[in-house]
C-alpha atoms as a PDB file:
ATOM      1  CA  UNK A   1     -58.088 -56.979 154.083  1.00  0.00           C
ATOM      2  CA  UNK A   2     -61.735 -57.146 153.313  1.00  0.00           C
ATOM      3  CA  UNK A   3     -61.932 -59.696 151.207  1.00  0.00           C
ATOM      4  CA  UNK A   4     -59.155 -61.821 153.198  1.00  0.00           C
ATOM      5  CA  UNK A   5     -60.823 -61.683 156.302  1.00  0.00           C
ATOM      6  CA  UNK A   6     -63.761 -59.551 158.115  1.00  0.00           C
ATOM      7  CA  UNK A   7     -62.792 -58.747 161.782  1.00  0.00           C
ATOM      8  CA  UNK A   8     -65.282 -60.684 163.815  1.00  0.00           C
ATOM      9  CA  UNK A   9     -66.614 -58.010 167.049  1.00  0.00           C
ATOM     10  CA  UNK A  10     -64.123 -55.551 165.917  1.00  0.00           C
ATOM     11  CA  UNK A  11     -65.860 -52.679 168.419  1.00  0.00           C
ATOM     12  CA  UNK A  12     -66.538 -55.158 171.135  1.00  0.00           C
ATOM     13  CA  UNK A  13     -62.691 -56.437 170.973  1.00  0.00           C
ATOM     14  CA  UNK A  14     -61.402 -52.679 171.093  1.00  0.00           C
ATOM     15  CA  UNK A  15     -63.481 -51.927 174.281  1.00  0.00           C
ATOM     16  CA  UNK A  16     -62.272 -55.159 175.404  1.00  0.00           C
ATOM     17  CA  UNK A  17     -58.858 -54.155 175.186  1.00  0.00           C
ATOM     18  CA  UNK A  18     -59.509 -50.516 176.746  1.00  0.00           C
ATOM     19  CA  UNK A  19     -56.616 -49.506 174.934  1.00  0.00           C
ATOM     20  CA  UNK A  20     -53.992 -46.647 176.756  1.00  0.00           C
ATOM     21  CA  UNK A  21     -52.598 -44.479 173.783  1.00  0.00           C
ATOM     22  CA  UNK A  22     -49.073 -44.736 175.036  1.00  0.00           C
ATOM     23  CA  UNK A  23     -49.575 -48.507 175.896  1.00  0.00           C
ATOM     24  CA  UNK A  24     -47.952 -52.146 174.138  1.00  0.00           C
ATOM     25  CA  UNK A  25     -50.336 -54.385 172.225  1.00  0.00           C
ATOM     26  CA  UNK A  26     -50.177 -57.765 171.005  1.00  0.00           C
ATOM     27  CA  UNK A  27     -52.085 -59.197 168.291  1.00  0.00           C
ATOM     28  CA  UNK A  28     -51.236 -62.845 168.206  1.00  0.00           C
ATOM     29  CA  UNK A  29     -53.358 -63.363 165.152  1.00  0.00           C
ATOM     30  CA  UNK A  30     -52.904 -60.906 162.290  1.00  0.00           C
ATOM     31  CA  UNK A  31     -54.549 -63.121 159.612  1.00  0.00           C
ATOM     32  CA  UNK A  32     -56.161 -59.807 157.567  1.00  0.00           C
ATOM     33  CA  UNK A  33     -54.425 -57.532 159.525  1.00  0.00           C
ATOM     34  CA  UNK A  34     -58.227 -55.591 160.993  1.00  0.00           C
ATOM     35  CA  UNK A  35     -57.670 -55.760 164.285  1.00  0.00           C
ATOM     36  CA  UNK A  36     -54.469 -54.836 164.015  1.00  0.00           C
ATOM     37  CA  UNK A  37     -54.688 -51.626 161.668  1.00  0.00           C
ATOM     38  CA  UNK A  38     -57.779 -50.902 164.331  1.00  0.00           C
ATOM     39  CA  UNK A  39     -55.399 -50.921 167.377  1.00  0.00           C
ATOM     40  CA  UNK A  40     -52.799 -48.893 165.484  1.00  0.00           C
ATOM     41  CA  UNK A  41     -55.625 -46.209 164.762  1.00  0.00           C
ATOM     42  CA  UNK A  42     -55.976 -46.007 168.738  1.00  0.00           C
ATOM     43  CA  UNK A  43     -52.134 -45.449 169.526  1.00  0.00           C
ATOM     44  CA  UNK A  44     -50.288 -42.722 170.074  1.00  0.00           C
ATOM     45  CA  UNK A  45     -46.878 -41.998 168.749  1.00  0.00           C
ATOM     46  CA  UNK A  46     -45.405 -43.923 171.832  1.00  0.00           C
ATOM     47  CA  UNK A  47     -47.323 -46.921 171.378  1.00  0.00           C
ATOM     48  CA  UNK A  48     -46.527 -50.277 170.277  1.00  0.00           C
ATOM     49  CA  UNK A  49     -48.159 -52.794 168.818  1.00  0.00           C
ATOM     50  CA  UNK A  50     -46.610 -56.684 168.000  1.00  0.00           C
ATOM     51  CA  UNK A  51     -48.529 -59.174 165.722  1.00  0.00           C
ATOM     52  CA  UNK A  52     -47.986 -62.725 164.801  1.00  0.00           C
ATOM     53  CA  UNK A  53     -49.287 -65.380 162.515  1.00  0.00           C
ATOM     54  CA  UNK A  54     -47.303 -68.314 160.767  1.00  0.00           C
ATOM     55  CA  UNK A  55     -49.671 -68.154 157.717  1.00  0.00           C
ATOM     56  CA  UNK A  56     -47.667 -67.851 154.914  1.00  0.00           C
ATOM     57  CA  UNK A  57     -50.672 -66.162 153.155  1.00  0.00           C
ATOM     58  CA  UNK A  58     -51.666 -63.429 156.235  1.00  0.00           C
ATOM     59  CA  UNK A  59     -48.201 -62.433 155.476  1.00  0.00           C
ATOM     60  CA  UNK A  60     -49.123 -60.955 152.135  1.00  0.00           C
ATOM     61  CA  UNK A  61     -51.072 -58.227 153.936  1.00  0.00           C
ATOM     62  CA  UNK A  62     -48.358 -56.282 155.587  1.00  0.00           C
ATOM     63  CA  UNK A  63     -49.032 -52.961 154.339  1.00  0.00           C
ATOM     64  CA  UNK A  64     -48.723 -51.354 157.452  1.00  0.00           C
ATOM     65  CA  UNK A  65     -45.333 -49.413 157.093  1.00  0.00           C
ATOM     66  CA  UNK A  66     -44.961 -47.625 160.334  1.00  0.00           C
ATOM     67  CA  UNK A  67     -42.446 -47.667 163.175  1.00  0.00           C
ATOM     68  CA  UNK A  68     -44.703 -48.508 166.017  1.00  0.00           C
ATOM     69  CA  UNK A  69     -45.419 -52.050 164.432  1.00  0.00           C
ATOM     70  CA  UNK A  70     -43.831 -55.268 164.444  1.00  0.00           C
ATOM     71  CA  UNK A  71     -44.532 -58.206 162.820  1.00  0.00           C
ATOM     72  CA  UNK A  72     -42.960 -61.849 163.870  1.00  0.00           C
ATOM     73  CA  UNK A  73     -43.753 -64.518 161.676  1.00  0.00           C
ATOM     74  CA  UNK A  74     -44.177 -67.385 163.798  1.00  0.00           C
ATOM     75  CA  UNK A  75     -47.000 -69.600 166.102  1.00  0.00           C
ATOM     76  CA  UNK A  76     -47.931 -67.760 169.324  1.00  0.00           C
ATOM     77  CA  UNK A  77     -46.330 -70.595 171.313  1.00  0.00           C
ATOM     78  CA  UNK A  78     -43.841 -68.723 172.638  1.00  0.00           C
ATOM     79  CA  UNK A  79     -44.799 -65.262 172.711  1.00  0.00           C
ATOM     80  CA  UNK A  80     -42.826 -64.463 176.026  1.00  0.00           C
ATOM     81  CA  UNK A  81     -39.372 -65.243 174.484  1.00  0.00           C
ATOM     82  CA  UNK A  82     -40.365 -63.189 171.323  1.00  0.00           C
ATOM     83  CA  UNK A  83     -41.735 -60.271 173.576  1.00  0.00           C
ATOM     84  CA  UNK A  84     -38.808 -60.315 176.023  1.00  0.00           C
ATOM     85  CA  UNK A  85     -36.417 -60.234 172.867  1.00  0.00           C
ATOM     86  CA  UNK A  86     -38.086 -57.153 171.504  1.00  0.00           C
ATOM     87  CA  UNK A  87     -37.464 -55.827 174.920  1.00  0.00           C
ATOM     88  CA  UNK A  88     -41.685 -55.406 175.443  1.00  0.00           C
ATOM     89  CA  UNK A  89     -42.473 -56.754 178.596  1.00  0.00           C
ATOM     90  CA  UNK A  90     -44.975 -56.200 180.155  1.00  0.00           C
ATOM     91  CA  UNK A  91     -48.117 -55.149 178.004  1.00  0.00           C
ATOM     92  CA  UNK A  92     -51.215 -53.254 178.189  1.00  0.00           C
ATOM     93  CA  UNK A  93     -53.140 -55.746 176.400  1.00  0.00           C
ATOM     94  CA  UNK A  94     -53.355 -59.264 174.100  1.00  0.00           C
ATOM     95  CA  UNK A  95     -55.552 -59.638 171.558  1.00  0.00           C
ATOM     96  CA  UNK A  96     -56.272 -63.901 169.738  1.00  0.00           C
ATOM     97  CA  UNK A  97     -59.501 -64.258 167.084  1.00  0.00           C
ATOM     98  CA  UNK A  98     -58.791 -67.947 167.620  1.00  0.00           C
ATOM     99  CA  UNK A  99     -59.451 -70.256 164.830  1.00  0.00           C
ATOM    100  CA  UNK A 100     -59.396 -70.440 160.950  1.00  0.00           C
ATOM    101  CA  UNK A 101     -59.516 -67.475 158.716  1.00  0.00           C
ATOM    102  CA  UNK A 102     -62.894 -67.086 156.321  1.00  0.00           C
ATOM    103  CA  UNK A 103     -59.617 -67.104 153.236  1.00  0.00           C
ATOM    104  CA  UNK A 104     -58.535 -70.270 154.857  1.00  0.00           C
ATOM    105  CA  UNK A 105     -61.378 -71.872 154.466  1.00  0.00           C
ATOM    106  CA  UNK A 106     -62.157 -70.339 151.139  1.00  0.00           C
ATOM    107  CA  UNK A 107     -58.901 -71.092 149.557  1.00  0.00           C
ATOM    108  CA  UNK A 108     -59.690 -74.329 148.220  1.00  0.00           C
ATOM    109  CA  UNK A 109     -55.826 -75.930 148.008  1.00  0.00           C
ATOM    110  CA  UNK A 110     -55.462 -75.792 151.783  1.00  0.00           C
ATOM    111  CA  UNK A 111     -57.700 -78.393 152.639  1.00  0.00           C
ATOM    112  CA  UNK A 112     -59.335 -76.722 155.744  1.00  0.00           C
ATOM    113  CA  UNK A 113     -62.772 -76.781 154.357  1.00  0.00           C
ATOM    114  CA  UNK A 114     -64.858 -79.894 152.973  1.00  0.00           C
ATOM    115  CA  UNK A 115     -66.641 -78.146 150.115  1.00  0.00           C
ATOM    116  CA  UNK A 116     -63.871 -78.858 148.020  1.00  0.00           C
ATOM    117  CA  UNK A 117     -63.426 -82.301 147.175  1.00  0.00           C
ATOM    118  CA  UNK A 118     -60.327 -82.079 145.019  1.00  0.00           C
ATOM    119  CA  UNK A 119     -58.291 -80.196 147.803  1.00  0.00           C
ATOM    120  CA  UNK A 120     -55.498 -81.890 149.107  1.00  0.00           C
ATOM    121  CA  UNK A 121     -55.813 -82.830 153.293  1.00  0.00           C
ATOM    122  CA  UNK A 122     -53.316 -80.508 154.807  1.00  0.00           C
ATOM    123  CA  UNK A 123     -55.139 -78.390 157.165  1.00  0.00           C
ATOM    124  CA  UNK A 124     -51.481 -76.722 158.033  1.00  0.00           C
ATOM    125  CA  UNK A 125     -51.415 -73.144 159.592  1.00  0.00           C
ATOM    126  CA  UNK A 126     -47.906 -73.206 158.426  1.00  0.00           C
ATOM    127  CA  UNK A 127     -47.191 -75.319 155.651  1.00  0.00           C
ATOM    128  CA  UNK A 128     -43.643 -75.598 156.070  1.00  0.00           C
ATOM    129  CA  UNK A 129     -43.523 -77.356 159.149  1.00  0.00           C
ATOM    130  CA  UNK A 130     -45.369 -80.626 160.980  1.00  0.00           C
ATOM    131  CA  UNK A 131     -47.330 -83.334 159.689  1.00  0.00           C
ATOM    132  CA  UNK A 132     -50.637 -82.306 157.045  1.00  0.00           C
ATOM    133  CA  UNK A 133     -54.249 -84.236 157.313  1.00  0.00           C
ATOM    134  CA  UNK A 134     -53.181 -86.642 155.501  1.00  0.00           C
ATOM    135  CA  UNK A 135     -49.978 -87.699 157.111  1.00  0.00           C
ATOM    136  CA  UNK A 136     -51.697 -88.079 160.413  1.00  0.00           C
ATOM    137  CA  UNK A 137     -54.542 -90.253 158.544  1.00  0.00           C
ATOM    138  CA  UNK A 138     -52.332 -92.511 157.098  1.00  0.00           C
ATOM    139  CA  UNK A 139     -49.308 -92.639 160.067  1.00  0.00           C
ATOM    140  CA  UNK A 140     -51.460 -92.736 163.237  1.00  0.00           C
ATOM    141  CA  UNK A 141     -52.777 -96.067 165.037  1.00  0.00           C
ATOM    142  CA  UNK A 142     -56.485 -96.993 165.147  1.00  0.00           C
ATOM    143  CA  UNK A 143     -56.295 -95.613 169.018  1.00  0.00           C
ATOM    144  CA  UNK A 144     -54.563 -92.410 168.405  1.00  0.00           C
ATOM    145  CA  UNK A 145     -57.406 -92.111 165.113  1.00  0.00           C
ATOM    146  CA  UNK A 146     -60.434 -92.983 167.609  1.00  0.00           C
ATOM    147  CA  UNK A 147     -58.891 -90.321 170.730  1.00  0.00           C
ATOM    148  CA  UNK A 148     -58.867 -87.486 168.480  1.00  0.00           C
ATOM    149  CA  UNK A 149     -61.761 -88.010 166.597  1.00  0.00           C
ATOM    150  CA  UNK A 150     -63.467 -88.248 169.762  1.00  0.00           C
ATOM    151  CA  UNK A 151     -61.708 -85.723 171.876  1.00  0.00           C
ATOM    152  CA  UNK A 152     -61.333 -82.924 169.202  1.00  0.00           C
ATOM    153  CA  UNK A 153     -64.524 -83.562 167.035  1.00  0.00           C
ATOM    154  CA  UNK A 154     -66.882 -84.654 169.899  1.00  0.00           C
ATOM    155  CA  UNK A 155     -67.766 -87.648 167.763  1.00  0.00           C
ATOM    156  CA  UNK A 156     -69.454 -90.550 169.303  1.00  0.00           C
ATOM    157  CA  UNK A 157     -68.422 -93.148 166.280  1.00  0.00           C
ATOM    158  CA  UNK A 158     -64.424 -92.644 166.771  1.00  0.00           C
ATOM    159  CA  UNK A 159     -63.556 -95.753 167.030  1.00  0.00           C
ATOM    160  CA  UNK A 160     -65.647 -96.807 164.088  1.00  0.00           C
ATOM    161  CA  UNK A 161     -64.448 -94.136 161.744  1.00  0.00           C
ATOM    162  CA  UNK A 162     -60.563 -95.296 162.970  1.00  0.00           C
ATOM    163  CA  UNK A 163     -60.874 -98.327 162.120  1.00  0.00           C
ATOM    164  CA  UNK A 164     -62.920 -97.737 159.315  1.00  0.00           C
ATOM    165  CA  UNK A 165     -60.108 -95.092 157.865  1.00  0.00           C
ATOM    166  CA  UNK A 166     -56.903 -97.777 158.940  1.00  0.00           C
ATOM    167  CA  UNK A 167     -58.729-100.681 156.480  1.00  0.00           C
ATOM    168  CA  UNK A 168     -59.641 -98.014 153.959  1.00  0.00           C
ATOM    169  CA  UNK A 169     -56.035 -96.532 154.038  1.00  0.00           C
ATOM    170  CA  UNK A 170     -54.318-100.155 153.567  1.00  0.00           C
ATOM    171  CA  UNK A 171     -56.737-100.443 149.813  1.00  0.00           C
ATOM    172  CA  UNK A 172     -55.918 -96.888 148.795  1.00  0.00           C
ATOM    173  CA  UNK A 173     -54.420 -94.273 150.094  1.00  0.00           C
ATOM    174  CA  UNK A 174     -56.537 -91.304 151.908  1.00  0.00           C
ATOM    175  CA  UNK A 175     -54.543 -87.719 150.088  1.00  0.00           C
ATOM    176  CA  UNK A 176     -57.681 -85.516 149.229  1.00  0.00           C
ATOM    177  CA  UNK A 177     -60.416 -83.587 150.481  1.00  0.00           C
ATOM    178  CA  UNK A 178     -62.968 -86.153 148.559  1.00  0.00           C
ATOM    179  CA  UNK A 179     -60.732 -89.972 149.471  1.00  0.00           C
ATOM    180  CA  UNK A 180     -61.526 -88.471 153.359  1.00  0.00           C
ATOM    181  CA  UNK A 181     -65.377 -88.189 152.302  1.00  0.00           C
ATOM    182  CA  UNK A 182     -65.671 -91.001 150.270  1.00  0.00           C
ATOM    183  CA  UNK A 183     -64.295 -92.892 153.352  1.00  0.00           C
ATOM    184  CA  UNK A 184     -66.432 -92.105 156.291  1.00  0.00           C
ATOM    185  CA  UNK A 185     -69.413 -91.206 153.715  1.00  0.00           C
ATOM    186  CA  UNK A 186     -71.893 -94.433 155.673  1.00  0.00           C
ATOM    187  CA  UNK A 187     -71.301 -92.297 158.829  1.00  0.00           C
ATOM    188  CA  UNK A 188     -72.538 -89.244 157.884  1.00  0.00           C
ATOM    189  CA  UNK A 189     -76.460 -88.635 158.993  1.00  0.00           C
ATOM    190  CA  UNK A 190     -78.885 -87.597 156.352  1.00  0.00           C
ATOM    191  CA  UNK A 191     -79.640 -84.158 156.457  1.00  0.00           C
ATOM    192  CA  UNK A 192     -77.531 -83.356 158.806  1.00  0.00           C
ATOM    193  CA  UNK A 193     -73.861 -84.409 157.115  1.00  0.00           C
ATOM    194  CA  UNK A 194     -73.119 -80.642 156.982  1.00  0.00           C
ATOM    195  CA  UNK A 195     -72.252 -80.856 161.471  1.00  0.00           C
ATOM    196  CA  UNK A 196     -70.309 -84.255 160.771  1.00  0.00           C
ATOM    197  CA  UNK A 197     -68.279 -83.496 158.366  1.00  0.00           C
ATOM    198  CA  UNK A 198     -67.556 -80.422 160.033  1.00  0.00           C
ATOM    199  CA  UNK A 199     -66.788 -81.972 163.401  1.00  0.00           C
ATOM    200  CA  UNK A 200     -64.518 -84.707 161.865  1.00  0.00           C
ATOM    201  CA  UNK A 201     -62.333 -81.989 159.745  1.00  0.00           C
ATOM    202  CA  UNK A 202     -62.514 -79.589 163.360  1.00  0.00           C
ATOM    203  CA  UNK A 203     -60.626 -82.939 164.845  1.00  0.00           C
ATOM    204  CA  UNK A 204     -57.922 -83.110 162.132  1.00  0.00           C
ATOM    205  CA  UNK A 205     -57.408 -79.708 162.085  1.00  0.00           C
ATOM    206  CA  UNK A 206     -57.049 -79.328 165.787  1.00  0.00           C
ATOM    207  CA  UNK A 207     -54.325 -82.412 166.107  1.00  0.00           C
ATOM    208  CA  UNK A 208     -52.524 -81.133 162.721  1.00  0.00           C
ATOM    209  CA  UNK A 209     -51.911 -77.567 164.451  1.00  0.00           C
ATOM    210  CA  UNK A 210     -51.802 -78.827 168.316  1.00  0.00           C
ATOM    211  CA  UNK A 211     -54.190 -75.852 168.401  1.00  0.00           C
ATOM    212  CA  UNK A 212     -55.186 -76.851 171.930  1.00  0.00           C
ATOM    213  CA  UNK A 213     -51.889 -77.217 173.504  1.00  0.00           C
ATOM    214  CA  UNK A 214     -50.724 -73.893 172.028  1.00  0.00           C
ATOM    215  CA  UNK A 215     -53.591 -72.036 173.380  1.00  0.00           C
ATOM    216  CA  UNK A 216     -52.861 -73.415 177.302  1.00  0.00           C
ATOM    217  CA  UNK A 217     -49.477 -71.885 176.424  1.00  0.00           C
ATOM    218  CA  UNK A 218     -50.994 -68.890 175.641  1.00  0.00           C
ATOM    219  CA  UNK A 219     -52.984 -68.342 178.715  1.00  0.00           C
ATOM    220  CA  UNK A 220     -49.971 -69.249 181.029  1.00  0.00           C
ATOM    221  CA  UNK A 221     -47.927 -66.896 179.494  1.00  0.00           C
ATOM    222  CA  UNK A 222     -50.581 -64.119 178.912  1.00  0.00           C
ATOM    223  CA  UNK A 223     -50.850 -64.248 182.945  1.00  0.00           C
ATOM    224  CA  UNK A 224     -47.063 -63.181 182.936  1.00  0.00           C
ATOM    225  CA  UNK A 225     -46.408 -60.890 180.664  1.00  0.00           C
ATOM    226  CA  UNK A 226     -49.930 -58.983 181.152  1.00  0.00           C
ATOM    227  CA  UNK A 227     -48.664 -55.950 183.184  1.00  0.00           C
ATOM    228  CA  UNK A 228     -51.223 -55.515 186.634  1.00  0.00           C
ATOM    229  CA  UNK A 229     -54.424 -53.829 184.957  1.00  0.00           C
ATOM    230  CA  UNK A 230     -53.608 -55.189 181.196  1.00  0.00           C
ATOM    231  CA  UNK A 231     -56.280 -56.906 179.225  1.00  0.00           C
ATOM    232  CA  UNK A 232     -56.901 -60.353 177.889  1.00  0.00           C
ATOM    233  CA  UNK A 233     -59.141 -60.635 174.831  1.00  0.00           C
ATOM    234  CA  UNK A 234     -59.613 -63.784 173.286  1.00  0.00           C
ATOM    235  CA  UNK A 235     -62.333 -65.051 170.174  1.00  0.00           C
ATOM    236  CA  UNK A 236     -62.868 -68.876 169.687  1.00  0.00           C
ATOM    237  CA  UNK A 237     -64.918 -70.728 167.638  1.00  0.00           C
ATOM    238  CA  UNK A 238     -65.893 -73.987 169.131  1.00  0.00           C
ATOM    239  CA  UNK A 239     -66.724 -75.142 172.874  1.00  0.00           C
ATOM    240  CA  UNK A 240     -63.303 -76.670 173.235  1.00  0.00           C
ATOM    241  CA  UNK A 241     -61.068 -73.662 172.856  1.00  0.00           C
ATOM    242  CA  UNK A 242     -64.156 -71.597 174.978  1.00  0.00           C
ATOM    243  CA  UNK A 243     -64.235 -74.095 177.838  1.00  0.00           C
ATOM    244  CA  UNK A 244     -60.311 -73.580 178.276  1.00  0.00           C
ATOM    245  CA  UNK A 245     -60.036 -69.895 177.954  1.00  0.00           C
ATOM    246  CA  UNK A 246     -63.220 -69.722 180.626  1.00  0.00           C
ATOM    247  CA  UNK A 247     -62.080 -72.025 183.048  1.00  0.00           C
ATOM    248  CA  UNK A 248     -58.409 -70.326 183.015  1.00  0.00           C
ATOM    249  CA  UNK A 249     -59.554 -66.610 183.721  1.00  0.00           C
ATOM    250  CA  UNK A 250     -62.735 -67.828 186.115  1.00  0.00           C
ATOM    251  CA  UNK A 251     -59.907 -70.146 188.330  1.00  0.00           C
ATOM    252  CA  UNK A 252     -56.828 -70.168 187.384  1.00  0.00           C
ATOM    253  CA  UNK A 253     -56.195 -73.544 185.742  1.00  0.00           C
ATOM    254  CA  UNK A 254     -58.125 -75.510 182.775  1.00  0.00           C
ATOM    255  CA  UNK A 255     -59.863 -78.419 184.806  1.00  0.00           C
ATOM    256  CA  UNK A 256     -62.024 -75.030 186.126  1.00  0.00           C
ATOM    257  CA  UNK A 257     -60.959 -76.236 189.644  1.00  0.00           C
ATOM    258  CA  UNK A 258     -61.830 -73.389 192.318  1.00  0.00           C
ATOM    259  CA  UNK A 259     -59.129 -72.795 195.082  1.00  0.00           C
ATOM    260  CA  UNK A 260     -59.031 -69.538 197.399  1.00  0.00           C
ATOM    261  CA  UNK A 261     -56.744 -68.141 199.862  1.00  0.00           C
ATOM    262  CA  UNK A 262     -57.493 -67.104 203.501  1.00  0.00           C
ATOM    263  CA  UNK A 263     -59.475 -64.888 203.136  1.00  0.00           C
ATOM    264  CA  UNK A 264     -61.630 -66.376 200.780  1.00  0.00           C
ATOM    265  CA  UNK A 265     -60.491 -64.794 197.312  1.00  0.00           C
ATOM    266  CA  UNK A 266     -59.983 -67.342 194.261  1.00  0.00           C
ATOM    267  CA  UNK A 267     -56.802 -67.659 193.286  1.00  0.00           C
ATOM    268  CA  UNK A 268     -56.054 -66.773 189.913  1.00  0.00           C
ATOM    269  CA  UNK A 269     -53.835 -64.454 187.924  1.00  0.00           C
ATOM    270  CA  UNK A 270     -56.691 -63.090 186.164  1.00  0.00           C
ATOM    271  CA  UNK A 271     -60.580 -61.817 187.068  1.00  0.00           C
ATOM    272  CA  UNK A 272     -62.964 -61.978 184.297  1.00  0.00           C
ATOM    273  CA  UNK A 273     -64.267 -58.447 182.992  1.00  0.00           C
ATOM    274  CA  UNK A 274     -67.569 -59.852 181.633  1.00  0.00           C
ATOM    275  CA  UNK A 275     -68.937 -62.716 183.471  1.00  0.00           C
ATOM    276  CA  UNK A 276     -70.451 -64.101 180.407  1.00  0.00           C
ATOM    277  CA  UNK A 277     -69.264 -64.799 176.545  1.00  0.00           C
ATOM    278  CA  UNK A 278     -70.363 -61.890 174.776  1.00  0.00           C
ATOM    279  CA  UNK A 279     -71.401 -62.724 171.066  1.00  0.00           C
ATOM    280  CA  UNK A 280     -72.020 -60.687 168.202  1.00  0.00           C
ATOM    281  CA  UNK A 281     -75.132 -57.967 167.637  1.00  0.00           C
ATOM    282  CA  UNK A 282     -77.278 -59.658 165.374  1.00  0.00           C
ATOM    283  CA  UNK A 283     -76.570 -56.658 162.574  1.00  0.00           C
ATOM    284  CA  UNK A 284     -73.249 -58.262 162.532  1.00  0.00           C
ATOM    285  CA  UNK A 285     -74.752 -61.935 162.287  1.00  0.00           C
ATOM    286  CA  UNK A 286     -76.338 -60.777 159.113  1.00  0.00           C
ATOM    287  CA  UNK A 287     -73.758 -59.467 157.531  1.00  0.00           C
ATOM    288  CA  UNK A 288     -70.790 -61.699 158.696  1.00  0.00           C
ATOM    289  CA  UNK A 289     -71.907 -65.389 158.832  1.00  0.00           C
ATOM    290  CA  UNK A 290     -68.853 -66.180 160.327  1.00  0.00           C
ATOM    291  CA  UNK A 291     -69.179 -64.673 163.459  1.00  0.00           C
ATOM    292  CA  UNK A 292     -72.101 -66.751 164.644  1.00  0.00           C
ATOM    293  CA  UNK A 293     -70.201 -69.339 166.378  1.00  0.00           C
ATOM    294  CA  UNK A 294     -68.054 -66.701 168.042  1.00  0.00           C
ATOM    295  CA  UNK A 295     -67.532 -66.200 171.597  1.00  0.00           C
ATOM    296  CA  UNK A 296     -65.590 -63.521 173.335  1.00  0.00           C
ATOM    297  CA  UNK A 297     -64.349 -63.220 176.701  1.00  0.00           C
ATOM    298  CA  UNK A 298     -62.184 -60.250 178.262  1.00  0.00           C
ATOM    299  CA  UNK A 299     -59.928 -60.617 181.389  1.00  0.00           C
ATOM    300  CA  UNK A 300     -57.794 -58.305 183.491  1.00  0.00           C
ATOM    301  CA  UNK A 301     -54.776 -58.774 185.224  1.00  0.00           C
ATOM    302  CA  UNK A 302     -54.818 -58.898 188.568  1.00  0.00           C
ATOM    303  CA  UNK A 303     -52.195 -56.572 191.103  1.00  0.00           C
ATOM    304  CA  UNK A 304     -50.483 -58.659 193.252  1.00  0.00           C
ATOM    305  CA  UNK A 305     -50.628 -58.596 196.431  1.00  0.00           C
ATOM    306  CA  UNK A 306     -48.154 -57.403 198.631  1.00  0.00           C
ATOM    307  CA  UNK A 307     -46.731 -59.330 201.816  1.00  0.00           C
END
């Protein structure tokens, strides 16, 4: 587990989650499997815990043989249907450590990380399905190039580096880690290529896995199948996946549009337990590099009220 992933906030998450020994978890991110095993440890004999992940490779580190766990080895997406079927509903508390794994990024042949220039551009949280890096660089229209680059990396050149990547695509094709660089390499800034590259690979990544999409799913359903008092915990990575989970627990919906009853109360299916993103101690930003970008935020379902 430790060397496939290190539990980012791992004692902030399980206050978060104020587990109830008898209660039913979900863990919508296995990936090493530490939060997970951590959540077990807090159980009793009558709790239940669910976990998911469509990584091929977090599936590996299933050790955990023991009656209160199941594992389903598919995307969040649709994590009511899975949780009705295994007769679950409702639930104390959902755990999701958004983002890539640190073995995602460190295994070299899935493309997610720019370091290695022989990689093939996948970027795929489940390889067996959907459309790699690569595909989308060489299939999508100049437009579609320049929206993502500039709605999912935050890049102010998108439409340059689309049509810059359409006339280097029709001379060669674009398959690996180093054609991408070797591409856009006149747009990266001196000194400060590290932020670029990582904001154009953040853009493929996020179209390749609809990572945005699935998370709005995720928050709509959370808000249903949360029992009244049940916890939402959810780590991301980057402002795009923060500003969403934020503006759905603070009001509601993601455009962070405030509307209120009668009586002046906002309504929302969930009330925010800490008004702030908590981030991690800075013990653990020495000895985990990865949580630095992290941001946490913990919700609670409201009880509704009663006409």
């Amino acid at each position: 587990m430790t060397t496939y992933h290190v539990p980012v906030m791992l004692k902030e998450c399980m206050e978060g989650l104020n587990i109830q020994p008898d209660g039913k978890y979900v863990d919508v991110t296995f990936g090493g499997g530490g939060h997970s095993k951590a959540i077990l440890s807090a159980l009793s004999s009558k709790g239940r815990l669910v976990a998911f992940d469509q990584d091929q490779d977090a599936q590996r580190n299933l050790l955990l043989d023991d009656k209160r766990f199941v594992f389903i080895d598919q995307n969040f997406e649709f994590i009511s249907n899975h949780l009705a079927y295994q007769e679950l509903l409702p639930i104390d508390g959902l755990l999701a450590d958004l983002g890539v794994s640190s073995h995602q990024f460190d295994t070299d042949e899935r493309g997610f990380s720019f370091r290695f220039d022989d990689a093939a551009l996948d970027m795929r949280m489940n390889t067996s399905i959907g459309k790699g890096a690569a595909e989308v660089i060489a299939s999508y229209t100049e437009a579609q190039l320049a929206d993502l680059f500039y709605q999912y990396g935050e890049l102010n050149q998108s439409r340059k580096l689309a049509h810059t990547l359409v006339s280097k695509r029709t001379i060669e094709p674009i398959q690996t880690v180093g054609d991408l660089k070797k591409a856009l390499q006149a747009f990266a800034p001196q000194f400060k290529d590290y932020k670029f590259w990582a904001q154009v690979f953040q853009a493929l990544r996020i179209e390749v896995n609809r990572e945005l999409e699935v998370l709005k799913q995720l928050l709509l359903q959370a808000s249903e199948v949360l029992a009244p008092g049940g916890r939402l915990v959810i780590m991301s990575y980057h402002s795009l996946e923060d500003r969403l989970v934020k503006n759905f627990i603070n009001t509601g919906n993601f455009n962070g549009e405030v509307s209120k009853d009668f009586f002046g109360n906002i309504i929302r299916p969930l009330e925010p337990i800490s008004k702030k993103a908590i981030t991690a101690s800075e013990l653990e930003l020495e000895t985990n590099p990865r949580s630095r970008s992290a941001k946490l935020r913990i919700a609670q379902k409201l009880t509704p009220y009663l006409n």
